[in-house]
N, C-alpha and C. Protein backbone atom coordinates (compact mmCIF):
# COMPACT_ATOMS: atom_id res chain seq x y z
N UNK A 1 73.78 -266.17 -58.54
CA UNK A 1 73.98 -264.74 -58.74
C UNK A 1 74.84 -264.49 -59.97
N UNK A 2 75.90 -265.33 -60.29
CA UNK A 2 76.91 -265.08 -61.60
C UNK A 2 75.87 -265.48 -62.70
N UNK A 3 75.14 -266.25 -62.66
CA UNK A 3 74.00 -266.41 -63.98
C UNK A 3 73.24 -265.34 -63.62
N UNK A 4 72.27 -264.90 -63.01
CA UNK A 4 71.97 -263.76 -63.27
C UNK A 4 72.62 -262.53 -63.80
N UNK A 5 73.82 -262.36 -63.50
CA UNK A 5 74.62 -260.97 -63.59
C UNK A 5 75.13 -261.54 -65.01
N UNK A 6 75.75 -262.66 -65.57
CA UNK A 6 75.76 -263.02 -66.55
C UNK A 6 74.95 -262.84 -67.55
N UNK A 7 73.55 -263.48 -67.17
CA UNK A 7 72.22 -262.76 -68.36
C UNK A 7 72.06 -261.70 -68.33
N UNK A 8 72.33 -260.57 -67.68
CA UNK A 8 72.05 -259.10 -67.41
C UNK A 8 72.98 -258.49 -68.50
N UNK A 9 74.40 -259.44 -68.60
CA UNK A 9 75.61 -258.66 -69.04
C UNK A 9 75.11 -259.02 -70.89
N UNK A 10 74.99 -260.43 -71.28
CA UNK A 10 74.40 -260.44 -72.31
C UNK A 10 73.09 -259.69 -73.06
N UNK A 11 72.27 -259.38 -71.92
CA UNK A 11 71.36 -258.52 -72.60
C UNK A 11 71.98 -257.34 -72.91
N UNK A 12 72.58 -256.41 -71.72
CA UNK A 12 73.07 -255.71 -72.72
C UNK A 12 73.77 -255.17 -73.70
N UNK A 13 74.99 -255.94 -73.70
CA UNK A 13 75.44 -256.37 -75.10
C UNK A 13 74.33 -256.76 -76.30
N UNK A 14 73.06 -257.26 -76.41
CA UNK A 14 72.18 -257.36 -76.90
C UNK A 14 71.72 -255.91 -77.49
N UNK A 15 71.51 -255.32 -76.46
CA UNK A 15 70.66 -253.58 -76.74
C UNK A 15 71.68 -252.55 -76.98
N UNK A 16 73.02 -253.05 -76.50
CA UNK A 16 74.50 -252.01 -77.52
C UNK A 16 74.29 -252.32 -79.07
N UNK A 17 73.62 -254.00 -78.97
CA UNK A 17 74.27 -253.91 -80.78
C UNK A 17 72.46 -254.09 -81.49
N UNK A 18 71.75 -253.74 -81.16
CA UNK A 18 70.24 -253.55 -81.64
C UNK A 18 70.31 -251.73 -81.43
N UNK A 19 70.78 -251.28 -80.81
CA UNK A 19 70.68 -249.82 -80.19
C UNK A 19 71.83 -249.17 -81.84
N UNK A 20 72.40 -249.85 -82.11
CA UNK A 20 73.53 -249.80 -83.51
C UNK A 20 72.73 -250.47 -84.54
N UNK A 21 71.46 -250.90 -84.96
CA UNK A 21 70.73 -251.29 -86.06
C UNK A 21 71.09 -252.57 -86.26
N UNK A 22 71.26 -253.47 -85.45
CA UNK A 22 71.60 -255.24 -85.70
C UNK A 22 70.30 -255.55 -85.02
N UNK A 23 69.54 -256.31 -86.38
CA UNK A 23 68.16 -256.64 -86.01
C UNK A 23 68.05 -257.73 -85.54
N UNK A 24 69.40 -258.77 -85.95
CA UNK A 24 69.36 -260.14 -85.29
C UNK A 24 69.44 -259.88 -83.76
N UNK A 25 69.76 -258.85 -83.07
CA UNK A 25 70.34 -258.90 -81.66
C UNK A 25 69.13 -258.13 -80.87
N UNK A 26 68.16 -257.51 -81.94
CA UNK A 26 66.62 -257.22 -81.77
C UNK A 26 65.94 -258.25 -81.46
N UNK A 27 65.97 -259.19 -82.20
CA UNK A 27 65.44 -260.77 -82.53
C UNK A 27 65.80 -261.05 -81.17
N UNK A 28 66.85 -261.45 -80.54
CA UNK A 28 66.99 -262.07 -80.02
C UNK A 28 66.42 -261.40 -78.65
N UNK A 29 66.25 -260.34 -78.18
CA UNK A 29 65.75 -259.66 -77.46
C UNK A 29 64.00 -260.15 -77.33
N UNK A 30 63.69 -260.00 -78.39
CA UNK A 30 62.24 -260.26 -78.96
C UNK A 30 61.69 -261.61 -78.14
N UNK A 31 62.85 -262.46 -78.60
CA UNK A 31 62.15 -264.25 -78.18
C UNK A 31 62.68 -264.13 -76.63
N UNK A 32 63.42 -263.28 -76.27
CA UNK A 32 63.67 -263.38 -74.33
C UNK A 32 61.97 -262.97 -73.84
N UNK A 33 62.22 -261.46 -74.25
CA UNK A 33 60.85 -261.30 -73.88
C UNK A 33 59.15 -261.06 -73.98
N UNK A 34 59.08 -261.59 -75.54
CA UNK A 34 57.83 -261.59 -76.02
C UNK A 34 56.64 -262.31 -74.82
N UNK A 35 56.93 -263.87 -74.76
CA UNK A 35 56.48 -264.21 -73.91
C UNK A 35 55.72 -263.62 -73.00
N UNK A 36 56.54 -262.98 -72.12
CA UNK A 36 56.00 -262.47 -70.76
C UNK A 36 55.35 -260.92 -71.06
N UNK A 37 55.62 -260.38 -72.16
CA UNK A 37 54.74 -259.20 -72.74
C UNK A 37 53.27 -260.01 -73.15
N UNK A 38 53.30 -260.80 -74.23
CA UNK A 38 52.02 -260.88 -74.30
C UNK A 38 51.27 -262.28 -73.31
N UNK A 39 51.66 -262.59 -72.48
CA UNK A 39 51.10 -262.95 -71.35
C UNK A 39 50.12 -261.84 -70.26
N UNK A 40 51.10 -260.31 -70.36
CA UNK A 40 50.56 -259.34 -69.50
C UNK A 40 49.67 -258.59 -70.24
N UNK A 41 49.35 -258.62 -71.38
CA UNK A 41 48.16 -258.40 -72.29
C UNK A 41 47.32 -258.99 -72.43
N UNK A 42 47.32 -260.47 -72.50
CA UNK A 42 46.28 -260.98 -72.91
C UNK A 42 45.47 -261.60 -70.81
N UNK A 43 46.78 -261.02 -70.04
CA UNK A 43 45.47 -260.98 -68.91
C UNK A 43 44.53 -260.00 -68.88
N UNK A 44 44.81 -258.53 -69.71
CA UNK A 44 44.25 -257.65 -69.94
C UNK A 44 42.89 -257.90 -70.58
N UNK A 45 43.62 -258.62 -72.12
CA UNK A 45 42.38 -258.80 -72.33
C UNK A 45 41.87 -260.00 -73.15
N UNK A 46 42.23 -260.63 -73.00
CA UNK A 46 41.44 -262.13 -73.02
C UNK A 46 41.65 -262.52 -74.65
N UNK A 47 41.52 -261.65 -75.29
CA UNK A 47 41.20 -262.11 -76.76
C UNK A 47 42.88 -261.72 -77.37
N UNK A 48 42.88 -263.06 -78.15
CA UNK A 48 44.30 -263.98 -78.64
C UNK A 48 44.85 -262.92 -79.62
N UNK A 49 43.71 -262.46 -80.59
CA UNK A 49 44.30 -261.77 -82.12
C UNK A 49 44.78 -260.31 -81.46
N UNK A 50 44.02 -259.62 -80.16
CA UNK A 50 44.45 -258.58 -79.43
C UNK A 50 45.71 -258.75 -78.71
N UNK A 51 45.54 -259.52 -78.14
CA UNK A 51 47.18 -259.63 -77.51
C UNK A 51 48.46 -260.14 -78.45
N UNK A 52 48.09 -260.69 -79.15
CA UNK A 52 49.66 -260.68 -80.41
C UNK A 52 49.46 -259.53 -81.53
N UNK A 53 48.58 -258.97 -81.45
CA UNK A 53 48.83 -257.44 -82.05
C UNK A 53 49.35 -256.70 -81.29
N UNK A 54 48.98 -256.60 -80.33
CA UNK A 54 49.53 -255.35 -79.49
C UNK A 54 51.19 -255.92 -78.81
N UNK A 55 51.25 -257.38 -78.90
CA UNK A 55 52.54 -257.50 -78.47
C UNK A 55 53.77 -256.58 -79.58
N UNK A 56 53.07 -257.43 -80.93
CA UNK A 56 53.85 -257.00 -81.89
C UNK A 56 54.17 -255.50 -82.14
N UNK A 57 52.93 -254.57 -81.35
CA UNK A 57 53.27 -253.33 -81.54
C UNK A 57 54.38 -252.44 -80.29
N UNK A 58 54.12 -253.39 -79.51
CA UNK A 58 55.05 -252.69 -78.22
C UNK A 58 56.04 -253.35 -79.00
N UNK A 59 57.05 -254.32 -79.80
CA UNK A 59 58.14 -254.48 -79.95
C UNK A 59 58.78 -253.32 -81.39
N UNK A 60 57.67 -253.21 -82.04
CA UNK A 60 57.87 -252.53 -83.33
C UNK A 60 58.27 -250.71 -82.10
N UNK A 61 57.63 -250.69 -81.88
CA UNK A 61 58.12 -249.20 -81.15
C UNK A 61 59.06 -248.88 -79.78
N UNK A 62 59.18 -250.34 -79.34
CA UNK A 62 60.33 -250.49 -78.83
C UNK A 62 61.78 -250.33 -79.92
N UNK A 63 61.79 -250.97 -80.89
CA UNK A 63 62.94 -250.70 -81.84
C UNK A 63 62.75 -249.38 -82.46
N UNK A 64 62.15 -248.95 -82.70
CA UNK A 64 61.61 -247.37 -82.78
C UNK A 64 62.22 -246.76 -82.23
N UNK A 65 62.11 -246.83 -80.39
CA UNK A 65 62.83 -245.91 -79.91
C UNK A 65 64.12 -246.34 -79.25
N UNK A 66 64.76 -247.33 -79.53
CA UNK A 66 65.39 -247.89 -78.90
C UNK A 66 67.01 -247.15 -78.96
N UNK A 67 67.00 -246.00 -80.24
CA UNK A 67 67.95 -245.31 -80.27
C UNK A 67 68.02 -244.51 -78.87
N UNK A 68 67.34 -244.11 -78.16
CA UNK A 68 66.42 -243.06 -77.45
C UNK A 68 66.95 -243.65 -75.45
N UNK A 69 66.85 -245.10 -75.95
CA UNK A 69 66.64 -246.03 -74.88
C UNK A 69 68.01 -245.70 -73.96
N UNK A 70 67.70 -245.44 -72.67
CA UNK A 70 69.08 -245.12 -71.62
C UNK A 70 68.59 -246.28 -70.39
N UNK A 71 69.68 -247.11 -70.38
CA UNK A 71 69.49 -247.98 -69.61
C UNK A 71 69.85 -247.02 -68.20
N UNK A 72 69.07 -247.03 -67.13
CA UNK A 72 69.14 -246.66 -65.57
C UNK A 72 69.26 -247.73 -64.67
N UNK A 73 69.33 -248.32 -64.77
CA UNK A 73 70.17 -249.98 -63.95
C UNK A 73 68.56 -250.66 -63.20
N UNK A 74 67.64 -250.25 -64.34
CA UNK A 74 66.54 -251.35 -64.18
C UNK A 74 66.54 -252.43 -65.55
N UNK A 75 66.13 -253.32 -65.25
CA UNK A 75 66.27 -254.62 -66.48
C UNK A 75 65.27 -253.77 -67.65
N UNK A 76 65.53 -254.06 -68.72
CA UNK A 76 65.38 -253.97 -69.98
C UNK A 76 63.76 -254.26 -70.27
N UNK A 77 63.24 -254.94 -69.07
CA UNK A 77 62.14 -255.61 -69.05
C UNK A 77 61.09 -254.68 -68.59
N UNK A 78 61.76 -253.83 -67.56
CA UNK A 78 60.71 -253.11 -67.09
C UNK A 78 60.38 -252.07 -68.42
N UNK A 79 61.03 -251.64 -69.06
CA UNK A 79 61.16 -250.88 -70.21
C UNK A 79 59.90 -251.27 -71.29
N UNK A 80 60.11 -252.68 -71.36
CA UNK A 80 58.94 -253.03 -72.42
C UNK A 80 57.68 -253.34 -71.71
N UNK A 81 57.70 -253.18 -70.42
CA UNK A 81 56.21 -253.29 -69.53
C UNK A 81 56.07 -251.97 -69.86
N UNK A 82 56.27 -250.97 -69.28
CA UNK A 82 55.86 -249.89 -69.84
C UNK A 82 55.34 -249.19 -70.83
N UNK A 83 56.17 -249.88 -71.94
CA UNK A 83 55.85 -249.27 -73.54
C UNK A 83 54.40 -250.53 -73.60
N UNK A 84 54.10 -251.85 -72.90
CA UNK A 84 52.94 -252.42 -73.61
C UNK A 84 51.54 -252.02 -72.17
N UNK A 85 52.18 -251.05 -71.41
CA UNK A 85 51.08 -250.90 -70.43
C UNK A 85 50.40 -249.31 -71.15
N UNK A 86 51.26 -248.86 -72.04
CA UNK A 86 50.85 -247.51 -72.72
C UNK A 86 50.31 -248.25 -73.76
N UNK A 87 50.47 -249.15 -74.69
CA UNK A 87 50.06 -249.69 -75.66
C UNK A 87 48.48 -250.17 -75.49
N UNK A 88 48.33 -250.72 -74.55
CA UNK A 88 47.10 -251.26 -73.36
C UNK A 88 46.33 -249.72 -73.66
N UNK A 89 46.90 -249.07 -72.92
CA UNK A 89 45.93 -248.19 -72.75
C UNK A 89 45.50 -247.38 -73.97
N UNK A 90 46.38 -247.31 -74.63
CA UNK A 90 45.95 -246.59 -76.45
C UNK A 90 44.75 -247.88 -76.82
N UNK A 91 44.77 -248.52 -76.67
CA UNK A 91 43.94 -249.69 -77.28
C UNK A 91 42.51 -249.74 -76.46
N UNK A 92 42.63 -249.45 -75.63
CA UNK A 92 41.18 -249.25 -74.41
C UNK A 92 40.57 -248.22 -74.87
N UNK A 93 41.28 -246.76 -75.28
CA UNK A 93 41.18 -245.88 -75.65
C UNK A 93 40.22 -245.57 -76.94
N UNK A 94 41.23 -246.36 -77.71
CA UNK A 94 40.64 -246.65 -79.46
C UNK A 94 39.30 -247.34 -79.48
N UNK A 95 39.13 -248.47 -78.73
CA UNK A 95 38.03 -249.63 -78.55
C UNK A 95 36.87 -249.42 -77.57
N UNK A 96 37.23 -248.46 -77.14
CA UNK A 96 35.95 -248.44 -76.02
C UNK A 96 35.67 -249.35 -75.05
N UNK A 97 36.85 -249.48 -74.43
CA UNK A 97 36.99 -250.95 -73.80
C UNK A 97 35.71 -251.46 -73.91
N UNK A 98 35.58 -252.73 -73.93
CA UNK A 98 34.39 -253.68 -73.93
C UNK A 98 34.77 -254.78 -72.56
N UNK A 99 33.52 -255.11 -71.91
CA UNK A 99 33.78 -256.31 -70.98
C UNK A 99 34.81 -257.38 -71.08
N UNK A 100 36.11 -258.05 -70.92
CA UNK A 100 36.84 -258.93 -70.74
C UNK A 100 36.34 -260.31 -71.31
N UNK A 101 35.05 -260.07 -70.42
CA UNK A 101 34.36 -261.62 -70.47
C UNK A 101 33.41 -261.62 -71.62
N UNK A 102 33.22 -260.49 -72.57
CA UNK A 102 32.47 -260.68 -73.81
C UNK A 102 33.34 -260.49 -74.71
N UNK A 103 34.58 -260.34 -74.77
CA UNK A 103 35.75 -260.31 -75.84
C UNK A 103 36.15 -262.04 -75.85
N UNK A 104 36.12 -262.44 -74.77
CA UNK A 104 36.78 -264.06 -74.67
C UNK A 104 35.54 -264.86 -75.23
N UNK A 105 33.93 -264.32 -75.25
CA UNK A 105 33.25 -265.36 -75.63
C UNK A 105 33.17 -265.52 -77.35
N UNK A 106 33.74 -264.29 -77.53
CA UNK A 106 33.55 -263.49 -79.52
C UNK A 106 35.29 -264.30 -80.08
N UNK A 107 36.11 -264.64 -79.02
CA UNK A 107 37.15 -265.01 -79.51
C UNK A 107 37.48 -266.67 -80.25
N UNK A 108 37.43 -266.49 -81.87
CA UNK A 108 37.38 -267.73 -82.28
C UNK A 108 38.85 -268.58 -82.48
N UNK A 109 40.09 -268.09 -81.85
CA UNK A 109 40.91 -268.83 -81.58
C UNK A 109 41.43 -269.18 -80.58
N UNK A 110 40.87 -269.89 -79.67
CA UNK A 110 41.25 -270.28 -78.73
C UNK A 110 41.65 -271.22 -78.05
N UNK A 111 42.81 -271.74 -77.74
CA UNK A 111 43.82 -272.92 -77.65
C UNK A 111 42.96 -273.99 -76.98
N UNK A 112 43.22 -275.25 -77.32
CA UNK A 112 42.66 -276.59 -76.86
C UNK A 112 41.42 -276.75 -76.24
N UNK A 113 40.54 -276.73 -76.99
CA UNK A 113 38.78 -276.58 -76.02
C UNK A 113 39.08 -277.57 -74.90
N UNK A 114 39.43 -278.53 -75.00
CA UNK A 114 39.42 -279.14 -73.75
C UNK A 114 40.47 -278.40 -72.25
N UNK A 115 41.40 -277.93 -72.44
CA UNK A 115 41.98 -277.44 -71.91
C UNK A 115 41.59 -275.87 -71.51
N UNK A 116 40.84 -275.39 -72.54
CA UNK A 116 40.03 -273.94 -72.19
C UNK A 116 38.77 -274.28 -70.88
N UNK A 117 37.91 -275.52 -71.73
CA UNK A 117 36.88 -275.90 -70.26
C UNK A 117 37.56 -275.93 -69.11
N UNK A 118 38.26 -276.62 -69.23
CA UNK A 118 39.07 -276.92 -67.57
C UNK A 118 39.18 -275.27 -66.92
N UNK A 119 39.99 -274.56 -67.67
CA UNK A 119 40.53 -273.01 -67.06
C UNK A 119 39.69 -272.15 -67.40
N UNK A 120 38.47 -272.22 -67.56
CA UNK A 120 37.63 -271.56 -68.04
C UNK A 120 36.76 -270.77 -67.16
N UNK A 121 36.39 -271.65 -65.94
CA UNK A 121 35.66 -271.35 -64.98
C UNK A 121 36.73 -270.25 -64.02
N UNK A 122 37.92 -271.23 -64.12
CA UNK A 122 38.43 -270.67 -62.66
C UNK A 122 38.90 -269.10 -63.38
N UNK A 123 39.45 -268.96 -64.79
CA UNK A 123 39.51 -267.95 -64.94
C UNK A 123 38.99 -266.74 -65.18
N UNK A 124 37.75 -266.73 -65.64
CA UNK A 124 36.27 -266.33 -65.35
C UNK A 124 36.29 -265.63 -63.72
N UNK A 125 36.68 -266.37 -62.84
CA UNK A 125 36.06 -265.83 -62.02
C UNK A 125 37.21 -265.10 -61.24
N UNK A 126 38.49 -265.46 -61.22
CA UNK A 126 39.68 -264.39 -61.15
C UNK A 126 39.71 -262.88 -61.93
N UNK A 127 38.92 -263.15 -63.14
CA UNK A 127 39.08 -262.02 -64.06
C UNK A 127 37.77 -260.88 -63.33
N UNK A 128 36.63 -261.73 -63.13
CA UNK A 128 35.58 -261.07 -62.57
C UNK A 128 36.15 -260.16 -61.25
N UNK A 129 36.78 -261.04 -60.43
CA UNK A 129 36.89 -260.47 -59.10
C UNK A 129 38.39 -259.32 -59.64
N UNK A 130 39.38 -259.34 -60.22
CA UNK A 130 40.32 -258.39 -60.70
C UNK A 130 39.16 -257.19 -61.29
N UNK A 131 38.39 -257.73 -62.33
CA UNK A 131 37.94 -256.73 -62.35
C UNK A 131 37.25 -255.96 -61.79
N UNK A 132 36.81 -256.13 -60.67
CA UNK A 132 36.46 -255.23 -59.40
C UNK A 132 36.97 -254.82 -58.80
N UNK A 133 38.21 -254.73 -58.70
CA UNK A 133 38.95 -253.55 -58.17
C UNK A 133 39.32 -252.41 -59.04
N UNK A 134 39.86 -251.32 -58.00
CA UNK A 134 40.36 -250.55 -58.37
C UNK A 134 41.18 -250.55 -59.67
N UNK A 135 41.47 -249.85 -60.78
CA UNK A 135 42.14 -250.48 -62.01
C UNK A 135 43.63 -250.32 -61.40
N UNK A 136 44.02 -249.25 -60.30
CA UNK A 136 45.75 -249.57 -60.06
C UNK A 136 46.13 -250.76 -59.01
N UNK A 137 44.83 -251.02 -58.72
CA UNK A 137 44.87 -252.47 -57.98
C UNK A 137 44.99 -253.59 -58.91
N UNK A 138 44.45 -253.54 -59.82
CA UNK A 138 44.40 -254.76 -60.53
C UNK A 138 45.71 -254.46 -61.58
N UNK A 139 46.26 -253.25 -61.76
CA UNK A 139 47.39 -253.45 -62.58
C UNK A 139 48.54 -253.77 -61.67
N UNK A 140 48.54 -253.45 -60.17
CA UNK A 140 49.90 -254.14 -59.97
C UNK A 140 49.84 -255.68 -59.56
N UNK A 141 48.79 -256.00 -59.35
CA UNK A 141 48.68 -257.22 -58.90
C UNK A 141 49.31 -258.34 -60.23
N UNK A 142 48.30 -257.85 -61.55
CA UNK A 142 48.55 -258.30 -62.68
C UNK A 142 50.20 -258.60 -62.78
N UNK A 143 50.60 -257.19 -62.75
CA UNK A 143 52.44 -256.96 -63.02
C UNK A 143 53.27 -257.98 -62.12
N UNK A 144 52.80 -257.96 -60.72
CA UNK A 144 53.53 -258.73 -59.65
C UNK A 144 52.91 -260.27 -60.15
N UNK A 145 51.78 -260.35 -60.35
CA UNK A 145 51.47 -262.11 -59.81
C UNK A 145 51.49 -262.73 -61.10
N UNK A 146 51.63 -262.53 -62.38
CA UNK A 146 50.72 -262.77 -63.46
C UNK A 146 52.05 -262.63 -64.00
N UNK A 147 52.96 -261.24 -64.04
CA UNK A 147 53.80 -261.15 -65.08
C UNK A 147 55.49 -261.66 -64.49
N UNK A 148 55.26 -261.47 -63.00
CA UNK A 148 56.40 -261.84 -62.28
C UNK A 148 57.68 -260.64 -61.83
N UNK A 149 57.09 -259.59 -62.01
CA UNK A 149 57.92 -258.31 -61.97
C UNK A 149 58.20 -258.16 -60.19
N UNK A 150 59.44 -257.53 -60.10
CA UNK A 150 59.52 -256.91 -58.39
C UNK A 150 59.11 -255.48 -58.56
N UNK A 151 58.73 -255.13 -57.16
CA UNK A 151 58.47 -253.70 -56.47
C UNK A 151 59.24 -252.88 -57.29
N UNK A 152 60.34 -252.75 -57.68
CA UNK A 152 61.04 -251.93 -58.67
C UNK A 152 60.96 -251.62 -60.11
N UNK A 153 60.25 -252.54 -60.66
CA UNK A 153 60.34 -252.85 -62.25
C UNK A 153 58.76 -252.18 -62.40
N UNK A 154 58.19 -252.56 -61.49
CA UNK A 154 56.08 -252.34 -60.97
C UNK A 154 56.23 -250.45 -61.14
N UNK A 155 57.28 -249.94 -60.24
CA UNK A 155 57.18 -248.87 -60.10
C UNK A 155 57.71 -247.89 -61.07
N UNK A 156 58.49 -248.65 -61.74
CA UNK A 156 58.89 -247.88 -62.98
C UNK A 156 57.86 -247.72 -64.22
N UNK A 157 57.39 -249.19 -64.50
CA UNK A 157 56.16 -249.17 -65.01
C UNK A 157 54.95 -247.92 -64.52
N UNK A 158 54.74 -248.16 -63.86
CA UNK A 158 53.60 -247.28 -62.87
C UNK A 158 53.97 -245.30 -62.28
N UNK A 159 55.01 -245.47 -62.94
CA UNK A 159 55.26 -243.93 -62.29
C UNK A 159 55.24 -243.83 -60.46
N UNK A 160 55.77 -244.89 -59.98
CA UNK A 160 55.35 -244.64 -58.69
C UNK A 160 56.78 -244.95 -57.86
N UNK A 161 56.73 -244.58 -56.48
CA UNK A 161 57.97 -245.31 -55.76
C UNK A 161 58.01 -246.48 -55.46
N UNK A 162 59.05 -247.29 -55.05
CA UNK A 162 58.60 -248.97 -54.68
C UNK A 162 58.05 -248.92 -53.57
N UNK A 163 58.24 -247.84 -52.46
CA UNK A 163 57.73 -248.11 -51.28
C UNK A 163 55.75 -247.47 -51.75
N UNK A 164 55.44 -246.61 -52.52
CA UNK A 164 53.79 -246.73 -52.74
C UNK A 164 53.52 -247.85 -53.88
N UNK A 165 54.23 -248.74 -54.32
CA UNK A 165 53.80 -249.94 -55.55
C UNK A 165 53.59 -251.08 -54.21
N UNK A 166 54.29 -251.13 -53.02
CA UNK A 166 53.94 -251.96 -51.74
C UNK A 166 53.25 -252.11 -50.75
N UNK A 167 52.54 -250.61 -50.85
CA UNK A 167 51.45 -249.94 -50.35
C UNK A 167 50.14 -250.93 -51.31
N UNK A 168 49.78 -250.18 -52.22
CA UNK A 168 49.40 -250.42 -53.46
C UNK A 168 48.98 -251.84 -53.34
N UNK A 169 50.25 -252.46 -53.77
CA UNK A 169 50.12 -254.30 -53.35
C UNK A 169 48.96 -254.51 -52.30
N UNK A 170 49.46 -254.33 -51.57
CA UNK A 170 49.06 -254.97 -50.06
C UNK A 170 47.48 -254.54 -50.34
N UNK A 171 47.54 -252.93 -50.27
CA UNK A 171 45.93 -252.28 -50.51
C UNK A 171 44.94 -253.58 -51.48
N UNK A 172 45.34 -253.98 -52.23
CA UNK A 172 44.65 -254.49 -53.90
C UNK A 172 44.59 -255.87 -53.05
N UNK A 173 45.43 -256.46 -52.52
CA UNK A 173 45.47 -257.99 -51.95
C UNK A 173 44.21 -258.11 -50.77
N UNK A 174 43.98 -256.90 -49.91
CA UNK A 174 43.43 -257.13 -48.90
C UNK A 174 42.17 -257.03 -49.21
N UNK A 175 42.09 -255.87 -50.84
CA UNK A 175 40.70 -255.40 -51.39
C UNK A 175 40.13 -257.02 -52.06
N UNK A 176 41.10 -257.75 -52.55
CA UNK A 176 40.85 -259.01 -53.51
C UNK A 176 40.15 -260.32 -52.37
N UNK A 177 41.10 -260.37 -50.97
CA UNK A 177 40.68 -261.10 -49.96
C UNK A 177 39.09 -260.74 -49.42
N UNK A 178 38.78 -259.58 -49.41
CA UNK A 178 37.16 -259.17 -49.51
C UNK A 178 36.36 -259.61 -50.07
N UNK A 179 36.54 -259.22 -51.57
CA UNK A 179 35.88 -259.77 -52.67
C UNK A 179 35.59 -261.18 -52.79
N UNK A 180 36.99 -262.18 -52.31
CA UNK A 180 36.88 -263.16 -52.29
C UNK A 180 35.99 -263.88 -51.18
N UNK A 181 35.84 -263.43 -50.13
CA UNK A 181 35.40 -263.84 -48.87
C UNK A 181 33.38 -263.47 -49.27
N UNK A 182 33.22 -262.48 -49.61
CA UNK A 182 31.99 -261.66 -50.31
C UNK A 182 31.45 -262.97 -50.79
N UNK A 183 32.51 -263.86 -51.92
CA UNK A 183 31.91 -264.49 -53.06
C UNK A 183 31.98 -265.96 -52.47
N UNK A 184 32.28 -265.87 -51.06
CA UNK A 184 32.56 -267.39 -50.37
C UNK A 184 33.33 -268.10 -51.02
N UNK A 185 34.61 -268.08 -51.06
CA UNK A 185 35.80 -268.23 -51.62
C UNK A 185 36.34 -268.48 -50.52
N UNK A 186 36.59 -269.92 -50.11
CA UNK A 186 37.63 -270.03 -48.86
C UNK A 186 39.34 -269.87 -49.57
N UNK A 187 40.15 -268.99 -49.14
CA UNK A 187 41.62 -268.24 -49.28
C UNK A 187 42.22 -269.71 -49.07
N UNK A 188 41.67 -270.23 -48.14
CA UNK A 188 43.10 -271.25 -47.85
C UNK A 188 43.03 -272.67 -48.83
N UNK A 189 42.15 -272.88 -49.40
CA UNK A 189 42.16 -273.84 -50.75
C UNK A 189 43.50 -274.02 -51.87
């Protein structure tokens, strides 16, 4: 618990002195949580040059507004889920979303062919069955399982309370256990 409350206390000392125009303390913000931003994009959408664009743009307008930024005693994190789940959606918007699974086959950089075959199938068919749900099913699931967020950080993201982001959950899990059962998918594997 003192390392947690410890990293909490450094971040924001981090966003006092980036929030004051110190770009190194931006930077350093950047490499905490780039990662797990464009991880929750590119489950979105599959293709590599899309998800490190759009990472780069949720951070560029995160420092943008970061004068703006009032911490409410949620992590810093939920903050930039937000700004790249609006970013997401300007980009669906602009693009006309296209299928998932025909953006990943057009995508010519894609890490270790041998290592893509392997995860290729299974992810294929996670992406298929996400994408059959509901889209606020498949965004909290994404947020909770994929990006690692709690009921609180989900709901801030989402405009919602934690007690309907748990609702929500459960709804999308039981809709996914269907789908899966549909596609003869034994759960307990």
């Amino acid at each position: 618990m003192i390392n947690q409350n410890s990293q909490r206390s450094d971040e924001k000392a981090l966003i006092t002195q980036a929030k004051d125009g110190n770009a190194d303390a931006f930077g350093m913000l950047y490499e905490i949580h780039a990662g797990e931003i464009y991880q929750f994009l590119y489950a979105h959408l599959t293709n590599v040059n899309d998800a490190e664009d759009i990472t780069l743009d949720v951070f560029i307008h995160t420092w943008q507004a970061l004068p703006t930024y009032d911490d409410r005693g949620l992590p810093f994190r939920a903050f930039l889920f937000k700004v790249a789940r609006n970013k997401l959606i300007d980009h669906f918007r602009q693009v006309k979303h296209t299928h998932p699974l025909n953006e990943e086959m057009m995508d010519v950089n894609r890490p270790n062919p041998e290592e893509e075959t392997l995860q290729s199938a299974e992810r294929k068919k996670m992406r298929n069955i996400l994408g059959r749900l509901h889209k606020d099913y498949e965004q909290v699931l994404i947020l909770r399982f994929f990006s690692g967020l709690n009921a609180q950080e989900i709901a801030r993201i989402m405009a919602r309370s934690e007690a309907a982001i748990r609702v929500l959950q459960f709804r999308a899990l039981q809709s996914m256990k269907k789908l899966l059962a549909d596609e003869g998918v034994d759960e307990n594997k």
